[in-house]
C-alpha atoms as a PDB file:
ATOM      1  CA  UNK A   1      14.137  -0.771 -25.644  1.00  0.00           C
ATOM      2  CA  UNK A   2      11.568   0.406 -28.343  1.00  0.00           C
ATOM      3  CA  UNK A   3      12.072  -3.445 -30.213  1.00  0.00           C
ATOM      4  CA  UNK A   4      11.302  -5.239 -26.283  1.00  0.00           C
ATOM      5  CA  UNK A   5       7.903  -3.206 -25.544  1.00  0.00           C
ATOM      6  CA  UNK A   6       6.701  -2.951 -28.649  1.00  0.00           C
ATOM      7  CA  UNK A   7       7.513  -6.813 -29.674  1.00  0.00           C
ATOM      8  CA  UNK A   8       8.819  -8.937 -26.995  1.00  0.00           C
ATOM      9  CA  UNK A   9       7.680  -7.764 -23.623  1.00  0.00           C
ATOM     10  CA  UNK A  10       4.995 -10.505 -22.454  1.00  0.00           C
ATOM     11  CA  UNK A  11       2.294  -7.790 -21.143  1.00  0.00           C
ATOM     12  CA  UNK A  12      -0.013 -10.616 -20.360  1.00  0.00           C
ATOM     13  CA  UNK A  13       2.107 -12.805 -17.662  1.00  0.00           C
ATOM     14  CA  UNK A  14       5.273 -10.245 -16.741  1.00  0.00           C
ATOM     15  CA  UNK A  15       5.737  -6.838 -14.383  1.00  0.00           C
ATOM     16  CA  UNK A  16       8.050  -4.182 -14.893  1.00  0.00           C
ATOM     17  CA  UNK A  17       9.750  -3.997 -12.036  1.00  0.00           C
ATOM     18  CA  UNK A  18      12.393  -0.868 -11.943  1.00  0.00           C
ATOM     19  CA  UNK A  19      13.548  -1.513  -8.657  1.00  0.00           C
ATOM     20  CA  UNK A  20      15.573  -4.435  -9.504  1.00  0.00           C
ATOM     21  CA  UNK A  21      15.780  -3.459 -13.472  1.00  0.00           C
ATOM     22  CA  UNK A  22      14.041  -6.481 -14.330  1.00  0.00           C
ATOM     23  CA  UNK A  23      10.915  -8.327 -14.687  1.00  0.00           C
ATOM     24  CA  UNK A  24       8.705 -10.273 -12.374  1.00  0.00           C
ATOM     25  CA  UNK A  25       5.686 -12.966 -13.150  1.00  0.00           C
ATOM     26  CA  UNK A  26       1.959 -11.243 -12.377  1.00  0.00           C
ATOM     27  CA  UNK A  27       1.291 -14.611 -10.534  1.00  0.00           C
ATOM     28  CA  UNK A  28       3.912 -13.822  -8.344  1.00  0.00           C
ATOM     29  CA  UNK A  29       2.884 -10.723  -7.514  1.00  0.00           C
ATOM     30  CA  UNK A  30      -0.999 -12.476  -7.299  1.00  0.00           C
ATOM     31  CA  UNK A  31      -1.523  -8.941 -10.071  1.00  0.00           C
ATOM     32  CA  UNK A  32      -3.538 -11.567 -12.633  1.00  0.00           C
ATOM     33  CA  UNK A  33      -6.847 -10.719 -11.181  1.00  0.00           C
ATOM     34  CA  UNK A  34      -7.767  -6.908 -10.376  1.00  0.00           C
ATOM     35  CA  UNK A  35      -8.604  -6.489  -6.451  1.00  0.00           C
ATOM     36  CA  UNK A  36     -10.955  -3.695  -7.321  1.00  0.00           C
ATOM     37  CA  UNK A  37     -13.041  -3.897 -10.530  1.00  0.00           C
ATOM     38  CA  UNK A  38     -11.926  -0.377 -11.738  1.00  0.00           C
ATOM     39  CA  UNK A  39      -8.788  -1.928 -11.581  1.00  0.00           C
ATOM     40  CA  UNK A  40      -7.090  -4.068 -14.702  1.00  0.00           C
ATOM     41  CA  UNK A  41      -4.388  -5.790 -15.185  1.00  0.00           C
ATOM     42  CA  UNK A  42      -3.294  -5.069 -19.016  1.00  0.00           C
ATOM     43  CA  UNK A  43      -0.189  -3.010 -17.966  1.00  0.00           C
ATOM     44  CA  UNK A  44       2.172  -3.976 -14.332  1.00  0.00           C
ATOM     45  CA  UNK A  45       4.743  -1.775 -13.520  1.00  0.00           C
ATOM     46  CA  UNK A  46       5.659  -2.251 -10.007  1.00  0.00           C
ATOM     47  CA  UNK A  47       6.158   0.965  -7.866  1.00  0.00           C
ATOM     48  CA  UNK A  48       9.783   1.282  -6.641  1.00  0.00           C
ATOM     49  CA  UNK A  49       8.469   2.588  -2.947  1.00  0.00           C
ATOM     50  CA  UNK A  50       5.567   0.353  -2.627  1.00  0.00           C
ATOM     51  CA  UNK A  51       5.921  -3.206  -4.205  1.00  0.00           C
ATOM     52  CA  UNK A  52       2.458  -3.574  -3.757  1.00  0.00           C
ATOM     53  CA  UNK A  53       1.685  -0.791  -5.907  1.00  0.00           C
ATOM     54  CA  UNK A  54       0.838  -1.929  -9.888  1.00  0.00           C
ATOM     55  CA  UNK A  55       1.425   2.019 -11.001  1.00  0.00           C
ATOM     56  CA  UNK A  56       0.133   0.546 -14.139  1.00  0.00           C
ATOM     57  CA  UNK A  57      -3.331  -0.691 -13.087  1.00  0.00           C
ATOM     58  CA  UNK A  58      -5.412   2.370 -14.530  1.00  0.00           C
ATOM     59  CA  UNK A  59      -4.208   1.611 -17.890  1.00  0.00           C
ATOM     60  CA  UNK A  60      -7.408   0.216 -19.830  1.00  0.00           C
ATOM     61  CA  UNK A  61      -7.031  -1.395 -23.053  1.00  0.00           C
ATOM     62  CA  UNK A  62      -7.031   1.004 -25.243  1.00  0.00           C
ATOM     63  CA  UNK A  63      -4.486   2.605 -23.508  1.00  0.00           C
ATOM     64  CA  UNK A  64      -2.521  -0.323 -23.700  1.00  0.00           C
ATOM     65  CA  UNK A  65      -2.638  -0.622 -27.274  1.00  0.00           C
ATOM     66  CA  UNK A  66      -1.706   3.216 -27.688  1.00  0.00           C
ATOM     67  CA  UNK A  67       1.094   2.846 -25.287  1.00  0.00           C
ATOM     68  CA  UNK A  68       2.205  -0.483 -27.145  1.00  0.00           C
ATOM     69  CA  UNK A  69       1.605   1.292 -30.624  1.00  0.00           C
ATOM     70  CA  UNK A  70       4.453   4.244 -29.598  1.00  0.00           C
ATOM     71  CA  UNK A  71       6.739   1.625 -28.758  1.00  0.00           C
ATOM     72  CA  UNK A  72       6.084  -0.345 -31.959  1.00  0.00           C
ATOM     73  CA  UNK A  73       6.346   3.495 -33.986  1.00  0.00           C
ATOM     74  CA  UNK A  74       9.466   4.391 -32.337  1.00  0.00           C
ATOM     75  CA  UNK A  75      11.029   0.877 -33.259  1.00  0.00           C
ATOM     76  CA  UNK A  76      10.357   0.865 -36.663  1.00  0.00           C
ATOM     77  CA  UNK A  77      11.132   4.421 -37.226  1.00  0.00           C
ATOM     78  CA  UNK A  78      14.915   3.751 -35.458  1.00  0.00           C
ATOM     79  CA  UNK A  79      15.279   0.504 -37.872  1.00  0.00           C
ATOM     80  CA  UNK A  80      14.349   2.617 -41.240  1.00  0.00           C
ATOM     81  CA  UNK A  81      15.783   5.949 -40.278  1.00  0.00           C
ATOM     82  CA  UNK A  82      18.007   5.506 -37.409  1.00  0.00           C
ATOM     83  CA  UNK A  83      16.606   8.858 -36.418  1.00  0.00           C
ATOM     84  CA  UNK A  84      16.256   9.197 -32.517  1.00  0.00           C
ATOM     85  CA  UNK A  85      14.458  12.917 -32.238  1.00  0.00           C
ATOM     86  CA  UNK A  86      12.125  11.722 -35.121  1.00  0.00           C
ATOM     87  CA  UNK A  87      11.421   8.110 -33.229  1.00  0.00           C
ATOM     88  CA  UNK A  88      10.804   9.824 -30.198  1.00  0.00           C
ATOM     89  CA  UNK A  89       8.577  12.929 -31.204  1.00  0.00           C
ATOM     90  CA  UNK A  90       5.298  12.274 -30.815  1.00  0.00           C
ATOM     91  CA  UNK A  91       2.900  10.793 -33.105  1.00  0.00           C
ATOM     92  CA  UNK A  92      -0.091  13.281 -34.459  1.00  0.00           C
ATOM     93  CA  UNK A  93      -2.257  13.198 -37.821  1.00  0.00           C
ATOM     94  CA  UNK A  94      -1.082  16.751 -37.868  1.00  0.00           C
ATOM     95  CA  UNK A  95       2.719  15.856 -38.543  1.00  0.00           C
ATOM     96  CA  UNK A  96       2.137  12.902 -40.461  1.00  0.00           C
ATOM     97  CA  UNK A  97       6.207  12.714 -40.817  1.00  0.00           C
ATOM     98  CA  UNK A  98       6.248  11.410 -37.489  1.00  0.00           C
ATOM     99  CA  UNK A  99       4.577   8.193 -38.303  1.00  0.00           C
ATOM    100  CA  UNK A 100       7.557   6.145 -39.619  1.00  0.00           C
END
């Protein structure tokens, strides 16, 4: 999980899509270009109850890259540690220990 969305997943072309447990292409859900310019298209994750729905589409890039970051954190804390609690607390500069 932590090793897909914080390496593999292809965030630029692919949608989550938890209703089937899979992914889809953006082009296929036509999600490549925002509809509404507050609207972007860094993060699809398809609602379950409306397909339409990108429930990721407020995610800006920064956001992104934070969301991508904890993903990338919890990986390489599981590979050196093999500590779940510590791979999944979050990340502060107050508890450094939680870095990796």
């Amino acid at each position: 999980f932590f090793r897909l969305y914080g390496f593999e997943f292809d965030y630029i072309h692919s949608v989550i899509c938890v209703r089937t447990g899979g992914f889809l292409s953006k082009d296929i859900k036509q999600w490549m270009i925002p509809s509404h310019p507050r609207e972007c298209c860094f993060f699809g994750l398809e609602d379950p109850f409306d397909t339409t729905h990108n429930l990721g589409r407020v995610v800006d890039r920064p956001g992104m890259d934070t969301i991508r970051g904890e993903f990338e954190r919890g990986y390489k804390i599981l590979v050196k540690t093999g500590d779940f609690d510590r791979a999944t607390q979050e990340y502060t500069e107050e508890n450094p220990d939680t870095r990796w």
